[in-house]
C-alpha atoms as a PDB file:
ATOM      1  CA  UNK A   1       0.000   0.000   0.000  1.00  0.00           C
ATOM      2  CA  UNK A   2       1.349   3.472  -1.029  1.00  0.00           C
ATOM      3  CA  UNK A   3       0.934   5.489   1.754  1.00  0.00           C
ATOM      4  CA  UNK A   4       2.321   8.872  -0.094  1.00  0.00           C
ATOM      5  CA  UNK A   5       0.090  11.981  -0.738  1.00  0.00           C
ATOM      6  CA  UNK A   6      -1.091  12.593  -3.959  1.00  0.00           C
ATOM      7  CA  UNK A   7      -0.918  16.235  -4.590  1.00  0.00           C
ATOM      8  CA  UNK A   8      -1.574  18.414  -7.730  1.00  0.00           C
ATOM      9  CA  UNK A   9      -0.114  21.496  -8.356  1.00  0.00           C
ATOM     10  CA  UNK A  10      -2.274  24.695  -9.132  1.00  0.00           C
ATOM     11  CA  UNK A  11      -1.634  27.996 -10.620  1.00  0.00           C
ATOM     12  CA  UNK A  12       0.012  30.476  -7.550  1.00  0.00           C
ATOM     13  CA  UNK A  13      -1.163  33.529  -9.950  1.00  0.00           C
ATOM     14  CA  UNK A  14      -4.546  32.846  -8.007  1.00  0.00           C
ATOM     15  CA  UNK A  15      -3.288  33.395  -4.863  1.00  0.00           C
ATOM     16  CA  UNK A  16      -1.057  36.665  -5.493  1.00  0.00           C
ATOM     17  CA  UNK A  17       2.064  35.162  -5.338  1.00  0.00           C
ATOM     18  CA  UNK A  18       4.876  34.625  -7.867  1.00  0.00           C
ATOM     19  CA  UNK A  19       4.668  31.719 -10.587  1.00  0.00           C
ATOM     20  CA  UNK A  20       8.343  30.476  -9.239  1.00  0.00           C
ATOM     21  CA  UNK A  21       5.974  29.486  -5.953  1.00  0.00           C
ATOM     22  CA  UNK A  22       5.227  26.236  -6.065  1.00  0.00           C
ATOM     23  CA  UNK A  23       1.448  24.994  -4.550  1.00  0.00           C
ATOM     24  CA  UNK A  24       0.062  21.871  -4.334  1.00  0.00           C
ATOM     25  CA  UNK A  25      -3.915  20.422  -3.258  1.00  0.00           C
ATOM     26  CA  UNK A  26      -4.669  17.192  -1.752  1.00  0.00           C
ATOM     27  CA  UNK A  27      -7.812  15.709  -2.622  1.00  0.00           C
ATOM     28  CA  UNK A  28      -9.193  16.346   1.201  1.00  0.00           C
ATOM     29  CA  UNK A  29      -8.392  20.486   0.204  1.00  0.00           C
ATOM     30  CA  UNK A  30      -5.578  20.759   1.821  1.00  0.00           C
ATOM     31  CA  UNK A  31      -2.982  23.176   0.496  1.00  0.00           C
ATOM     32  CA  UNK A  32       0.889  22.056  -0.067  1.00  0.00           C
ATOM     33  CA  UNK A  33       3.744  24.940   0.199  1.00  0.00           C
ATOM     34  CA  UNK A  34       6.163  22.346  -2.258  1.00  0.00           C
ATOM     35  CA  UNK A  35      10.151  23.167  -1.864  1.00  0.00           C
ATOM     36  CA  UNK A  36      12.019  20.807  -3.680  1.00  0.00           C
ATOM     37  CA  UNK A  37      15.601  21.340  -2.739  1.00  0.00           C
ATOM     38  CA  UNK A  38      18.147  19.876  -1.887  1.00  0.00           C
ATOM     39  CA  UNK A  39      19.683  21.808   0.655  1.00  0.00           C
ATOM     40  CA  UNK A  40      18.339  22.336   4.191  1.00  0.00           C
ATOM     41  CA  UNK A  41      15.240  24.361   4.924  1.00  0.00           C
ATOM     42  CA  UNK A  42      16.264  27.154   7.450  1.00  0.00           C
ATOM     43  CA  UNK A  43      14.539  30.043   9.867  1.00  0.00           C
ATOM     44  CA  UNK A  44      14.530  32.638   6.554  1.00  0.00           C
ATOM     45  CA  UNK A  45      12.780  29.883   3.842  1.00  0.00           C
ATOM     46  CA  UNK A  46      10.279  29.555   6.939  1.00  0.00           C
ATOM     47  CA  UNK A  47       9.415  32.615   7.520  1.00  0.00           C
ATOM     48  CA  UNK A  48       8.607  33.121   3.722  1.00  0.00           C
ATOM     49  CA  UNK A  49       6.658  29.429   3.422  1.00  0.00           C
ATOM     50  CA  UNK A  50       4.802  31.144   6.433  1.00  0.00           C
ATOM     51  CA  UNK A  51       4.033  34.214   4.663  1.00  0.00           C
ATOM     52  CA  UNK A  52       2.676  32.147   1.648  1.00  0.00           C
ATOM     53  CA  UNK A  53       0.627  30.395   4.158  1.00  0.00           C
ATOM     54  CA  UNK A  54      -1.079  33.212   5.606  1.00  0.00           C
ATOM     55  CA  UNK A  55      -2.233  34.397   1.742  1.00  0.00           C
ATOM     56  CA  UNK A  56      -3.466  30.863   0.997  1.00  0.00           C
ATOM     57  CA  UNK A  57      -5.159  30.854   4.564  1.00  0.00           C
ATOM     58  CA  UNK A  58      -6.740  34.300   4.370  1.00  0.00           C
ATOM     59  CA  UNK A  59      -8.056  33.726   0.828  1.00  0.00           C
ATOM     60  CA  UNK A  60      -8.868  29.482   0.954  1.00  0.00           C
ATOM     61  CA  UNK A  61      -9.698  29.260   4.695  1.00  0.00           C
ATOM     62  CA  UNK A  62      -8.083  25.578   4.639  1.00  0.00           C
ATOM     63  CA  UNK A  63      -4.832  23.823   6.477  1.00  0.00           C
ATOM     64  CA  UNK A  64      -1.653  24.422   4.696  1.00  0.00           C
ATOM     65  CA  UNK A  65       1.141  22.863   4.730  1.00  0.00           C
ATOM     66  CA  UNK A  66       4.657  22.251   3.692  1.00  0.00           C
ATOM     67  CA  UNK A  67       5.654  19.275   1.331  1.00  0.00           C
ATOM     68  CA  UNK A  68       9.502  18.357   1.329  1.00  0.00           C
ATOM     69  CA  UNK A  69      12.029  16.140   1.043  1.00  0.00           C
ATOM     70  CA  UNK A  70      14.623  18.417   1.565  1.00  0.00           C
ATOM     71  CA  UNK A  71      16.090  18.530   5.835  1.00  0.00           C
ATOM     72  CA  UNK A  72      14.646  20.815   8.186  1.00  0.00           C
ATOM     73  CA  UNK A  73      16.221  22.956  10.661  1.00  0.00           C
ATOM     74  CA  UNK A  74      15.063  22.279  14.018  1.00  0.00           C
ATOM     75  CA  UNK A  75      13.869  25.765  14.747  1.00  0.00           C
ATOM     76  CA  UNK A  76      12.300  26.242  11.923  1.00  0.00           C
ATOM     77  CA  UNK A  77      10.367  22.824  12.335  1.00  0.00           C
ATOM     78  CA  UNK A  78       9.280  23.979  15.566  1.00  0.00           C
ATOM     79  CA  UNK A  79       8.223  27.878  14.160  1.00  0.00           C
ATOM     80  CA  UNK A  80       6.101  26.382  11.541  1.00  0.00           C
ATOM     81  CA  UNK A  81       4.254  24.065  14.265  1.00  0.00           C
ATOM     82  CA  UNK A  82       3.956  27.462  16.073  1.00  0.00           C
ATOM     83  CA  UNK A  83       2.152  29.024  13.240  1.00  0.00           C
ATOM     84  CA  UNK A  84      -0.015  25.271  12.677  1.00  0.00           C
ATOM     85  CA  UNK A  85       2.193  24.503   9.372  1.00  0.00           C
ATOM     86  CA  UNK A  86       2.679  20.629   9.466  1.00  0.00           C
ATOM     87  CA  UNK A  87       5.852  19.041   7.334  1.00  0.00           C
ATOM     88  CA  UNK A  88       5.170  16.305   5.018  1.00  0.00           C
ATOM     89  CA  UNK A  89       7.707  13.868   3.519  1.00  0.00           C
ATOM     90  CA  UNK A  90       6.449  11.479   1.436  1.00  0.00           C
ATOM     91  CA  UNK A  91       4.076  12.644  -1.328  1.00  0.00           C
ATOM     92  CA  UNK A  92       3.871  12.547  -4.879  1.00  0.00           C
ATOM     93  CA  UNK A  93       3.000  15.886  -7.233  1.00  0.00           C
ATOM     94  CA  UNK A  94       1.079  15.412 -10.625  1.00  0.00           C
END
């Protein structure tokens, strides 16, 4: 059994933010911040997947959260619990 996400990506233009953003949905509506890189995520990258959050949250009303596969920092991990952004690992994007 595949237990990974399956997300699809949709057009940032909608929310306001640049087309180099990269947003995923789930089919339960939940929203996907999507940073494929290979270097760690640190305290600036979340402030900034936190400030996309807040757009998709003020105009979507839905959970958003942050699909990686890249390491994150420990602070930053616990920051983006702080502002109710959950991490997740394993997921696939159509």
């Amino acid at each position: 059994m595949d237990t990974r996400r399956q997300l699809k990506t949709i057009n940032p233009i909608e929310f306001g933010l640049s087309k180099r953003t990269k947003i995923a949905v789930d089919n339960e509506n939940n929203y996907y911040v999507v940073k494929n890189i290979k270097a760690r995520i640190i305290m600036k990258d979340g402030k900034k997947i936190s400030e996309i959050a807040k757009i998709i949250k003020t105009k979507k009303n839905k959970n958003v959260l942050l699909a990686t596969t890249a390491p994150v920092c420990s602070k930053t991990k616990k920051y983006l619990k702080e502002k109710d952004i959950n991490i997740v690992e394993s997921y696939i994007v159509s």
